[in-house]
Structure formats: structure tokens, C-alpha cells
C-alpha atoms as a PDB file:
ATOM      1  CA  UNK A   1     137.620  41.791-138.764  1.00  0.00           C
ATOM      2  CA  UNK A   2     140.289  44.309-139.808  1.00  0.00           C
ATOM      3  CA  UNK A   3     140.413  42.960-143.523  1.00  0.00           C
ATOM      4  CA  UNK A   4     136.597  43.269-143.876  1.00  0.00           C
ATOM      5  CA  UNK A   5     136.828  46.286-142.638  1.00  0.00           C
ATOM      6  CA  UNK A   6     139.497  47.323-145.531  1.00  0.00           C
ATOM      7  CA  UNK A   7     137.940  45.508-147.692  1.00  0.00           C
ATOM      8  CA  UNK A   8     135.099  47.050-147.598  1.00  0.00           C
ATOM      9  CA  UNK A   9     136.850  50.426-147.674  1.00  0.00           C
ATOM     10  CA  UNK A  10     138.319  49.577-150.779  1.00  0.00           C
ATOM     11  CA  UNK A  11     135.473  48.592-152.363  1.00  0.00           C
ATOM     12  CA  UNK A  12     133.957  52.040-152.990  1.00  0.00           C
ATOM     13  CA  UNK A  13     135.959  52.970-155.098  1.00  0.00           C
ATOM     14  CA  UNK A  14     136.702  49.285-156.848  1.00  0.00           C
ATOM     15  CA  UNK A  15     134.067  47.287-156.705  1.00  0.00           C
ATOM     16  CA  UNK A  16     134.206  43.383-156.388  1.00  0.00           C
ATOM     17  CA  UNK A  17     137.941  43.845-154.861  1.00  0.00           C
ATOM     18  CA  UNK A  18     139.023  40.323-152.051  1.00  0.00           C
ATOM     19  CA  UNK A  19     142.401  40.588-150.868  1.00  0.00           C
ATOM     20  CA  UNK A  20     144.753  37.503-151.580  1.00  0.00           C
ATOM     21  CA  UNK A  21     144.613  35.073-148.681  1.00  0.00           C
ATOM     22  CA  UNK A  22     147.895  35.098-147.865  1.00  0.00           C
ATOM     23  CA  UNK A  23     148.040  39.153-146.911  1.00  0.00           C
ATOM     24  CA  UNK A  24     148.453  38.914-143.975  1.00  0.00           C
ATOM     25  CA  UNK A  25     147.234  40.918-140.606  1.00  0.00           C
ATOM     26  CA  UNK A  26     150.476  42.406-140.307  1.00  0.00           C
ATOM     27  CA  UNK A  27     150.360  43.804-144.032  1.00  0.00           C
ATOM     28  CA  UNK A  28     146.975  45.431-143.265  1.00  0.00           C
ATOM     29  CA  UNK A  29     147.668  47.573-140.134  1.00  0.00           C
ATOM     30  CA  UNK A  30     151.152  48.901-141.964  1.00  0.00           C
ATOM     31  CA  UNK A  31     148.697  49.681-145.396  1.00  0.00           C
ATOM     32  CA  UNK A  32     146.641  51.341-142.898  1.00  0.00           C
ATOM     33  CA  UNK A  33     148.181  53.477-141.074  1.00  0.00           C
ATOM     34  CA  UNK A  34     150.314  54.215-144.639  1.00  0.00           C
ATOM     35  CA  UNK A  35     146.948  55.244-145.994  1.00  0.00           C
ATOM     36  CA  UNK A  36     145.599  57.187-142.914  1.00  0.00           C
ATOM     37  CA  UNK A  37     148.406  59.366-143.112  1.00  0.00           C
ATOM     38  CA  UNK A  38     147.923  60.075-146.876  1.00  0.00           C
ATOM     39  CA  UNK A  39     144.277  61.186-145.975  1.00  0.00           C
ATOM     40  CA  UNK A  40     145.717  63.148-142.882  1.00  0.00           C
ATOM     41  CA  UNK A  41     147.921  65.029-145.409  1.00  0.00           C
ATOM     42  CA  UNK A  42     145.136  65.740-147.752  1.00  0.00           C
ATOM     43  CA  UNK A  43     143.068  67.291-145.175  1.00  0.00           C
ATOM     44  CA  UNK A  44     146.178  69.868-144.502  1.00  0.00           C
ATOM     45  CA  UNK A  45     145.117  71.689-147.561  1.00  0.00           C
ATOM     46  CA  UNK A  46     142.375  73.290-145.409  1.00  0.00           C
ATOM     47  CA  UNK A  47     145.425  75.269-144.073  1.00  0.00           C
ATOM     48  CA  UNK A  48     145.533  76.367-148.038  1.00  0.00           C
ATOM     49  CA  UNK A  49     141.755  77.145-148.306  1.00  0.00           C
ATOM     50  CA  UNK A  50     140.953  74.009-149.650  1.00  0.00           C
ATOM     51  CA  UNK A  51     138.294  71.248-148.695  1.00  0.00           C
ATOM     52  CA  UNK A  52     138.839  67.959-150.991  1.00  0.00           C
ATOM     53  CA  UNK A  53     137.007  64.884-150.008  1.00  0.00           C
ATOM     54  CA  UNK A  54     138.955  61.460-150.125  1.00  0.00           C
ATOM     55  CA  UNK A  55     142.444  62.767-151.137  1.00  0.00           C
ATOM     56  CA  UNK A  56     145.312  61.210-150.397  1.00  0.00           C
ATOM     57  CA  UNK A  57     149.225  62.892-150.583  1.00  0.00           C
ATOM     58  CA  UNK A  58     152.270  60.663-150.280  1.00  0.00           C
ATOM     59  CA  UNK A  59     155.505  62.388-147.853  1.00  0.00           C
ATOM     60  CA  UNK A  60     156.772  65.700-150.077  1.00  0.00           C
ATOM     61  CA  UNK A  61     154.019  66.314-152.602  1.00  0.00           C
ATOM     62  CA  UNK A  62     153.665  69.962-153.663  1.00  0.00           C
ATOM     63  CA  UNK A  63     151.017  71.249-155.557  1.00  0.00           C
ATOM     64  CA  UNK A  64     151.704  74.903-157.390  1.00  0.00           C
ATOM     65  CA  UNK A  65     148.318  77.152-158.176  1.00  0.00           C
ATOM     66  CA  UNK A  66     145.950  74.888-156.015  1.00  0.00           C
ATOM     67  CA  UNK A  67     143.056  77.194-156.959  1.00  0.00           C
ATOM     68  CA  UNK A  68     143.306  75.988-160.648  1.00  0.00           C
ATOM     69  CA  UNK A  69     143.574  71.734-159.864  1.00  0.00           C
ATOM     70  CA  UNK A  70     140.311  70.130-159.618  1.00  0.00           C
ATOM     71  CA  UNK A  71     139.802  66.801-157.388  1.00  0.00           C
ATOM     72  CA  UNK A  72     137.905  63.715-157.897  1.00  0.00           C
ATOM     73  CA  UNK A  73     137.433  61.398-155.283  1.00  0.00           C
ATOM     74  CA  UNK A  74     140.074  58.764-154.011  1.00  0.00           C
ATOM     75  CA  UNK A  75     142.972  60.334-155.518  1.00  0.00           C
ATOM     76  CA  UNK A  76     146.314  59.353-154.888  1.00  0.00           C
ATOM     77  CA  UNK A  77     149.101  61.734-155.215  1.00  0.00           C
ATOM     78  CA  UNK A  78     152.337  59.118-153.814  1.00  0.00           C
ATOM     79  CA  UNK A  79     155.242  60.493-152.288  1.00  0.00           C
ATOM     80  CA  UNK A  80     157.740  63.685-153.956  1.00  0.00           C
ATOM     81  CA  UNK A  81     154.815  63.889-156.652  1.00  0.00           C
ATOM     82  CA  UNK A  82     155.223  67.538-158.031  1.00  0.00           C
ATOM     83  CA  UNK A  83     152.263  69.196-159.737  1.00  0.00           C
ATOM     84  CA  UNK A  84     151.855  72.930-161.018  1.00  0.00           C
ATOM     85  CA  UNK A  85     148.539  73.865-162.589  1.00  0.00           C
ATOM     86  CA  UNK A  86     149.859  77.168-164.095  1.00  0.00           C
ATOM     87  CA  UNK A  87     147.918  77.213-166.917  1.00  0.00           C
ATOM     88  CA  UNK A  88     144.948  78.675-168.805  1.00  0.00           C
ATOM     89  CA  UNK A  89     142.481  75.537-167.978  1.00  0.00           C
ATOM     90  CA  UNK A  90     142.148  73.912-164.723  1.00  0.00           C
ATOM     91  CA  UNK A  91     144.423  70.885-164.330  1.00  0.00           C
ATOM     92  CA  UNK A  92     142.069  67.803-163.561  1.00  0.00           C
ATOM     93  CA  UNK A  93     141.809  64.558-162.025  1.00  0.00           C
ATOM     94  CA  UNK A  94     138.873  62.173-162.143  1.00  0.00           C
ATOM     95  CA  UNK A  95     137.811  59.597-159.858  1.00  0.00           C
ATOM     96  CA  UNK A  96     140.232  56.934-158.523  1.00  0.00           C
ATOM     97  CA  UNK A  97     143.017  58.547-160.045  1.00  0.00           C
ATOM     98  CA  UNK A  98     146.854  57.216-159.107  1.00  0.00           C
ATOM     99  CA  UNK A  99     150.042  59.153-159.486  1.00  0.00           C
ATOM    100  CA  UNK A 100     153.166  57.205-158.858  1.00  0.00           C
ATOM    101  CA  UNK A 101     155.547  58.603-156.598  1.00  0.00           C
ATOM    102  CA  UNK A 102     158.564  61.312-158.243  1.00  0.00           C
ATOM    103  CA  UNK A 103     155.677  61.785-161.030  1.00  0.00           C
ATOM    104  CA  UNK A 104     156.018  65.738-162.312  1.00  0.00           C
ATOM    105  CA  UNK A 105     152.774  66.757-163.268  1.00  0.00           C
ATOM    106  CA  UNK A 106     153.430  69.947-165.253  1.00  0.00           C
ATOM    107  CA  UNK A 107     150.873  72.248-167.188  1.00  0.00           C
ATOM    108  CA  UNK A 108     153.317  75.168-167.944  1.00  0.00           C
ATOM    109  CA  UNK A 109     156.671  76.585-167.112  1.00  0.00           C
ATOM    110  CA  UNK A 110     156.981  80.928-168.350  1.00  0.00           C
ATOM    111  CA  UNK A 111     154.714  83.259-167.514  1.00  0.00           C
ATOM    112  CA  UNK A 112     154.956  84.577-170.623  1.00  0.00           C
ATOM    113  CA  UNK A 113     153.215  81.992-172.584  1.00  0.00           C
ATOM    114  CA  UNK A 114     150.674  79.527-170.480  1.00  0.00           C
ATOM    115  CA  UNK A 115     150.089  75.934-171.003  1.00  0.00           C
ATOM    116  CA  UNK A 116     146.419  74.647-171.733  1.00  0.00           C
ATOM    117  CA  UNK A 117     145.489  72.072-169.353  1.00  0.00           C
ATOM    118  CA  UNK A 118     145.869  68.246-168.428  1.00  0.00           C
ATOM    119  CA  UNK A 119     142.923  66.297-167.557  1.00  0.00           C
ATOM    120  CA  UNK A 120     143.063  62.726-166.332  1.00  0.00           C
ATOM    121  CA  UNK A 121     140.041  60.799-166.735  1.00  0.00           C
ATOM    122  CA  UNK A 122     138.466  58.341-164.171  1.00  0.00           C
ATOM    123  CA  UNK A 123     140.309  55.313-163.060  1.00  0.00           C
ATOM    124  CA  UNK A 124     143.555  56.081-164.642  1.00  0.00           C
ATOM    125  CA  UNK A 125     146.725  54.987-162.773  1.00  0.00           C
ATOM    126  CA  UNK A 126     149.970  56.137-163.795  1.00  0.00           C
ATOM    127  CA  UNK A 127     153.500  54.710-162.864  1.00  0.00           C
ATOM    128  CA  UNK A 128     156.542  56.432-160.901  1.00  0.00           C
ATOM    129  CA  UNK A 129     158.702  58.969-162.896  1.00  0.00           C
ATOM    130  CA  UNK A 130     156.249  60.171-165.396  1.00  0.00           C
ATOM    131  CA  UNK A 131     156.818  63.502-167.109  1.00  0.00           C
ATOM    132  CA  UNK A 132     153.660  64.935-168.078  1.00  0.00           C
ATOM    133  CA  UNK A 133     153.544  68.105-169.936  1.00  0.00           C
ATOM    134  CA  UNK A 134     149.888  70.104-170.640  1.00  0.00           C
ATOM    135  CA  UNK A 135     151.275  73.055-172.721  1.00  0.00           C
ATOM    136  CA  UNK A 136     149.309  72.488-175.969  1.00  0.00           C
ATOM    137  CA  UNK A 137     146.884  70.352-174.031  1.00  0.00           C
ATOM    138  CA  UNK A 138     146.979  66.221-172.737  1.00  0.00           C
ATOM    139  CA  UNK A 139     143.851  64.717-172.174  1.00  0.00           C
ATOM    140  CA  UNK A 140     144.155  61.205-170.807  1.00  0.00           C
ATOM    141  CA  UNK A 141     140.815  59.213-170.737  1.00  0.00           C
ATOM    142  CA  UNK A 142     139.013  56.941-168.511  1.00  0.00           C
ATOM    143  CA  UNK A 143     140.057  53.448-167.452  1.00  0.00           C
ATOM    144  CA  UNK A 144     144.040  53.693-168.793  1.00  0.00           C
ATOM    145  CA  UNK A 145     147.081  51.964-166.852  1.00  0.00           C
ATOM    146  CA  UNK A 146     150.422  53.410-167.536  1.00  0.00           C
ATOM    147  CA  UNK A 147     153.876  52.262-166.534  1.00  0.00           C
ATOM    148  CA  UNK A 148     157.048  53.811-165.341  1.00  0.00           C
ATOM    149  CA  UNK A 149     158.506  56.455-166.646  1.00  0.00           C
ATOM    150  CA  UNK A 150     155.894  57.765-168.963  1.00  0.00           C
ATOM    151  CA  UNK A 151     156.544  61.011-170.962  1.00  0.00           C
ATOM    152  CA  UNK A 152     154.316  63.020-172.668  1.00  0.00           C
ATOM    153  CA  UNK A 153     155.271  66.423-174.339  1.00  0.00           C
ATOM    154  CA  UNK A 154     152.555  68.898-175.618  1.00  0.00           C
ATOM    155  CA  UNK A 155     154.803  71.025-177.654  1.00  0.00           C
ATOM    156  CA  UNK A 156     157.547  72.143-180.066  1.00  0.00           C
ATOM    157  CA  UNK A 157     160.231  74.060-180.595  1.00  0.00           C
ATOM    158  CA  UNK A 158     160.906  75.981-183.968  1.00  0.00           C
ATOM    159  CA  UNK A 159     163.820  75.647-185.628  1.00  0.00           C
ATOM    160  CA  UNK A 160     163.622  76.428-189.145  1.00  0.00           C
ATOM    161  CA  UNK A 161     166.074  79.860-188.924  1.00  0.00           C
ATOM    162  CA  UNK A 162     169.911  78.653-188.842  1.00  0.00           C
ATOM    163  CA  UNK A 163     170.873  82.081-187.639  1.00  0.00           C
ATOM    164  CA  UNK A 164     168.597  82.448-184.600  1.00  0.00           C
ATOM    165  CA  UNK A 165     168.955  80.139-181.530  1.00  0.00           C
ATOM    166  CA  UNK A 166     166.539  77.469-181.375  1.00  0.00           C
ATOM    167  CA  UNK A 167     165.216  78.910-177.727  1.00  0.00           C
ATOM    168  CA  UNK A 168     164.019  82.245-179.757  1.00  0.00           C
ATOM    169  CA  UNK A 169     162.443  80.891-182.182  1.00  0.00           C
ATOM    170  CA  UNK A 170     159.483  80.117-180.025  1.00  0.00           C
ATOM    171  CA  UNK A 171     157.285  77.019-180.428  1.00  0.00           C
ATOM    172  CA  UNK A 172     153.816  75.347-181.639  1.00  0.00           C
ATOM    173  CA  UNK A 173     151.491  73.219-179.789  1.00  0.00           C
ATOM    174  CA  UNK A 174     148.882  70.689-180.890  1.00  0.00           C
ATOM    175  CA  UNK A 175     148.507  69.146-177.462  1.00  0.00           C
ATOM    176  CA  UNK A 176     147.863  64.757-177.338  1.00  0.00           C
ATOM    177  CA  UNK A 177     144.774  62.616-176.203  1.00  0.00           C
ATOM    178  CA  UNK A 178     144.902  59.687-175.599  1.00  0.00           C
ATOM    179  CA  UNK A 179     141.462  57.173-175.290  1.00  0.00           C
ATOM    180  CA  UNK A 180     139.775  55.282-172.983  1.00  0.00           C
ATOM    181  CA  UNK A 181     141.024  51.667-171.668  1.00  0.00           C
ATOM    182  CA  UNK A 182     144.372  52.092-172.953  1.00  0.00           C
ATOM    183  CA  UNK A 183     147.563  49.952-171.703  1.00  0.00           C
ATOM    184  CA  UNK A 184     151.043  52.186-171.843  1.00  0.00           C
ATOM    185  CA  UNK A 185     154.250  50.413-170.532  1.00  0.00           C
ATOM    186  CA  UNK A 186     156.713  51.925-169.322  1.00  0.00           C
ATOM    187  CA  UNK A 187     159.095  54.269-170.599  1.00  0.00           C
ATOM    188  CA  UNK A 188     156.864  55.691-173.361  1.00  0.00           C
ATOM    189  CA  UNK A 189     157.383  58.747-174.873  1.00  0.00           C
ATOM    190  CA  UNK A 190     154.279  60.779-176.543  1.00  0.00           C
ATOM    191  CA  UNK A 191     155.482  64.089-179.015  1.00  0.00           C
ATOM    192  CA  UNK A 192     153.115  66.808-180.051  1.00  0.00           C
ATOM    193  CA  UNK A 193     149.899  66.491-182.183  1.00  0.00           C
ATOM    194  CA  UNK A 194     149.346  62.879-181.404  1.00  0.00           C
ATOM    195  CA  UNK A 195     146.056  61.058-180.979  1.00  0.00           C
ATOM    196  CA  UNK A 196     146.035  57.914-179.436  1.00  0.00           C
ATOM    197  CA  UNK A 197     142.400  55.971-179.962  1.00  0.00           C
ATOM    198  CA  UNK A 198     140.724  53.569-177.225  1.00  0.00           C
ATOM    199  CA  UNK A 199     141.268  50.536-176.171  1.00  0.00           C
ATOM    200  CA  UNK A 200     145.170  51.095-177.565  1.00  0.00           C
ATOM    201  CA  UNK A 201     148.031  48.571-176.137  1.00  0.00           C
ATOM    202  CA  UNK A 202     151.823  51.127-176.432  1.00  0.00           C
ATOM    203  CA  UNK A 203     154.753  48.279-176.135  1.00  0.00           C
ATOM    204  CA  UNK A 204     157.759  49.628-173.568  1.00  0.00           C
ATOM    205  CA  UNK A 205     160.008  51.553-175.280  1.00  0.00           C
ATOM    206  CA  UNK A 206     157.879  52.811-177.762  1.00  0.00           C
ATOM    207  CA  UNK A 207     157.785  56.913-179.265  1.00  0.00           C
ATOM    208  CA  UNK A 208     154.611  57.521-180.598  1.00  0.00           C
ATOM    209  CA  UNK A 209     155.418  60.175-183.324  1.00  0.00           C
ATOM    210  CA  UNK A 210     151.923  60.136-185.009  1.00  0.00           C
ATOM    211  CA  UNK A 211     148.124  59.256-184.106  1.00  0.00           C
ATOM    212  CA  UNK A 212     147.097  56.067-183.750  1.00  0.00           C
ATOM    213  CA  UNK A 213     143.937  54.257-184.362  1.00  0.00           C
ATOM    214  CA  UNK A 214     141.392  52.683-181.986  1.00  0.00           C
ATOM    215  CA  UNK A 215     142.057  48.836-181.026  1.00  0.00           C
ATOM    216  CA  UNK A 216     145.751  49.120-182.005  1.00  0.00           C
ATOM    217  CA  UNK A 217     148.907  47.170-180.452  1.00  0.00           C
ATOM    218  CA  UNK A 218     151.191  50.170-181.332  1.00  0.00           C
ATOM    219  CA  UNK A 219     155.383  49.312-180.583  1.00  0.00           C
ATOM    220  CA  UNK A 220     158.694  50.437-182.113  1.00  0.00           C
ATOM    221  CA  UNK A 221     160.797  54.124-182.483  1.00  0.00           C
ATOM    222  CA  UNK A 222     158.907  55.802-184.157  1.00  0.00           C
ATOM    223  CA  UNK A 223     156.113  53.991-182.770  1.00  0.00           C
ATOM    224  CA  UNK A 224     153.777  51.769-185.367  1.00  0.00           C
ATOM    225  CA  UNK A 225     150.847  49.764-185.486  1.00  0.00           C
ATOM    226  CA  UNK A 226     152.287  46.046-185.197  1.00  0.00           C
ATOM    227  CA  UNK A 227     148.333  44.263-185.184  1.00  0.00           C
ATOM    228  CA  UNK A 228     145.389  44.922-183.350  1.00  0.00           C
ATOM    229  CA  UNK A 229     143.758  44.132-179.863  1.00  0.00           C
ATOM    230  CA  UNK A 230     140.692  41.323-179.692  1.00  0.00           C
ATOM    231  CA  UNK A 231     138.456  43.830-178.356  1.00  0.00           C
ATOM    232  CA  UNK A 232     135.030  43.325-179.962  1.00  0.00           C
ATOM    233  CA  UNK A 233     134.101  46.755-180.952  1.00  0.00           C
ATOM    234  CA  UNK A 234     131.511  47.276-183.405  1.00  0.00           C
ATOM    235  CA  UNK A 235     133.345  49.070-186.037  1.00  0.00           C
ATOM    236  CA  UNK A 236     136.275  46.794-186.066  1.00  0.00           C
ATOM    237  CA  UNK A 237     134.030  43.964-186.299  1.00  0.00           C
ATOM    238  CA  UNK A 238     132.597  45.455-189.573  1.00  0.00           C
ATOM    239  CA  UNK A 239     136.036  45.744-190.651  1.00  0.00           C
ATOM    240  CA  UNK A 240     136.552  42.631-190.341  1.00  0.00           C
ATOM    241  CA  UNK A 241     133.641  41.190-192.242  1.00  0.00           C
ATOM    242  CA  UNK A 242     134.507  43.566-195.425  1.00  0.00           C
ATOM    243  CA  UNK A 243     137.778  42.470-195.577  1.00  0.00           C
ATOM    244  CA  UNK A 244     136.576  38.726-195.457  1.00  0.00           C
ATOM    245  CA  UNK A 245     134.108  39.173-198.633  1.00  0.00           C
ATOM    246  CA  UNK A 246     136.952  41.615-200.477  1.00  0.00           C
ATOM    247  CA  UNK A 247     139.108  38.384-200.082  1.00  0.00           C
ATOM    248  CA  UNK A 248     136.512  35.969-200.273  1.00  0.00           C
ATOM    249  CA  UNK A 249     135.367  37.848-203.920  1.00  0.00           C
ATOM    250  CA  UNK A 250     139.438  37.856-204.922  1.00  0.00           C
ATOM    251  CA  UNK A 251     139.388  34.350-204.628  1.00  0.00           C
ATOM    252  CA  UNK A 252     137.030  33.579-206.859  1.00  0.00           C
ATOM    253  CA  UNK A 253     137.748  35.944-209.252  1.00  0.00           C
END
């Protein structure tokens, strides 16, 4: 009873979902209560002014500028998650968003010069550890799974005046996107100005220096397009076919 119960629960938000048989009763009450004190801690931010539906706050999360973060439903902030929506655009989560626990979700840090914005996307999960900057702007779209460790960083620092410290010489900001569907691993770093298409694979490791196309498997420092994913998209599949006839007509030339 208590699995189809959770089950079901779990369901709203992903459909189709059937735990493993061998989870086991005692599994379920300890994800339960786990979970019921998440949603407990969500509803404490009426104490702040604030009615979300369906959020969920690990043990030491600490959100900075709550009037500026927007909420979809079931998200999941896990525990010592830090996020500060100082910034000139609301920071934003979609639906069925997770952020792993120790995450630091960061739109600015001065007052004297605010970030943009960072906007997560529906069912985007993120790993523990990330660093996510929004100063020039991160969009990350819907549908992408990200490992540990993840870094993205929205901004620059000038340095083109050898006589002036590098912390004076103030910066420039581009801001990154990054697609729907993609697959990050962990320990990715993302720099300034970079455009990452959908349906994108990032190897671990990698340091994406420069924007990357749509249906890419993308590894290396600096990061580079190594081949491409076998997702049928239209586009790529017209690719395809004009590079056939080019070497089809080279042939028989």
C-alpha cells in the first residue's frame, strides 16, 4: 500500500515512474519522512511572506532576495544549497527542477554592478557542488542532466592595462545558454559568451571555451566537438544526405 501510495506521488511530476522491486518497505518510510520534512521546510517561507506550492528545502538552504526567485512546482533545493537572486532579472526555476546539495546558486556578488539572471528550465537536475554564476546571464533549458561539480561563469575580467590591477579594470559579460536535452558530466566548466545547442553530450572534464552546435558530443580542454549524437533531428538529417551526394558526386568524378 505505502509504495502505491509513493508511487503515485511521484508520478505527477514523472510520469510512467515503478520503483525497483527490491526497494524495500523500509527504504520508503525513511524517503518519506526525508521528503516530508523537505516540504515542511518549504512551507516555512510563509514566515518570509512567501506561499510556494510543492517546494522542497534540504537541512541549511538559504535563499538571499526571495522576492526576486521564482518557483515552479516540485523543486528540490537539497541540503547547504545557497542561492542569492541579487540581480536585475528574477532568478528562475521551472518545473521538477533538482539542485544537488552544497550547490551555490549565485546571480551577483557587488552592489555596484548587478548580475542579469539565471533561469533553469523544466526538468533539469543538477549535481552536488555546482557553481553557477548569472552575471552576464545563464539560461539552462528544459530536460538537461548535469553532474557534479558543474561550473558555469557569466563573466570576465579585463586585463589588457599592465599598470592597473586586474580587479580595477572591471569586466565584460556575454552571459551562456545552454539547450534543451543536454547531458553535462561532471566537473564541467562553462566561460563567458558560450552557446551550447540541444540535445549536446559535454564529456567530464571538459572547458567549453566557445559555442557549440546542436547534436554535438563536445570533450577535451578547451572543449571540442569529438562527433555527434544519433538524435534524429531534421536538420542534421539533411546534413547528412548532402554530404552523402557531395561524396557520392566526388566519387564519380
Amino acid at each position: 500500500m505505502l509504495k502505491q501510495l509513493i508511487q503515485h506521488i511521484i508520478r505527477q511530476k514523472t510520469p510512467g515512474f515503478s520503483f525497483d522491486e527490491a526497494v524495500t518497505s523500509l527504504v520508503l518510510r525513511e524517503l518519506m519522512f526525508q521528503k516530508l520534512g523537505m516540504w515542511l521546510r518549504g512551507k516555512l517561507l510563509l514566515l518570509r511572506g512567501r506561499w510556494v506550492s510543492k517546494l522542497f528545502l534540504g537541512r541549511g538552504v538559504r535563499l538571499y532576495n526571495l522576492p526576486n526567485m521564482r518557483f515552479g512546482k516540485w523543486v528540490q533545493l537539497e541540503d547547504f544549497v545557497h542561492v542569492s537572486a541579487l540581480g536585475k532579472q528574477p532568478l528562475s526555476f521551472g518545473n521538477n527542477v533538482k539542485i544537488g546539495a552544497y550547490s551555490r546558486i549565485i546571480t551577483s556578488i557587488t552592489l555596484g554592478d548587478l548580475g542579469s539572471h539565471i533561469r533553469f528550465g523544466n526538468n533539469v537536475g543538477i549535481g552536488e557542488w555546482a557553481s553557477l554564476g548569472g552575471a552576464g546571464g545563464l539560461d539552462i533549458g528544459d530536460d538537461c542532466i548535469v553532474g557534479q561539480y558543474f561550473s558555469c561563469h557569466p563573466e570576465n575580467h579585463v586585463y589588457e592595462k599592465p599598470d592597473l590591477p586586474i580587479r580595477l579594470q572591471g569586466v565584460t559579460r556575454q552571459g551562456i545558454r545552454i539547450g534543451q536535452n543536454c547531458w553535462i558530466g561532471s566537473k564541467v566548466t562553462v566561460l563567458d559568451g558560450v552557446s551550447i545547442g540541444d540535445n549536446c553530450v559535454i564529456a567530464a572534464g571538459a572547458v567549453v571555451s566557445r559555442s557549440m552546435p546542436s547534436n554535438s558530443v563536445v570533450a577535451g580542454v578547451p572543449a571540442k566537438v569529438i562527433k555527434t549524437t544519433a538524435i534524429p533531428m531534421p536538420h542534421v538529417t539533411e546534413m547528412a544526405s548532402t554530404q552523402q551526394s557531395l561524396e557520392l558526386a566526388l566519387e564519380q568524378a
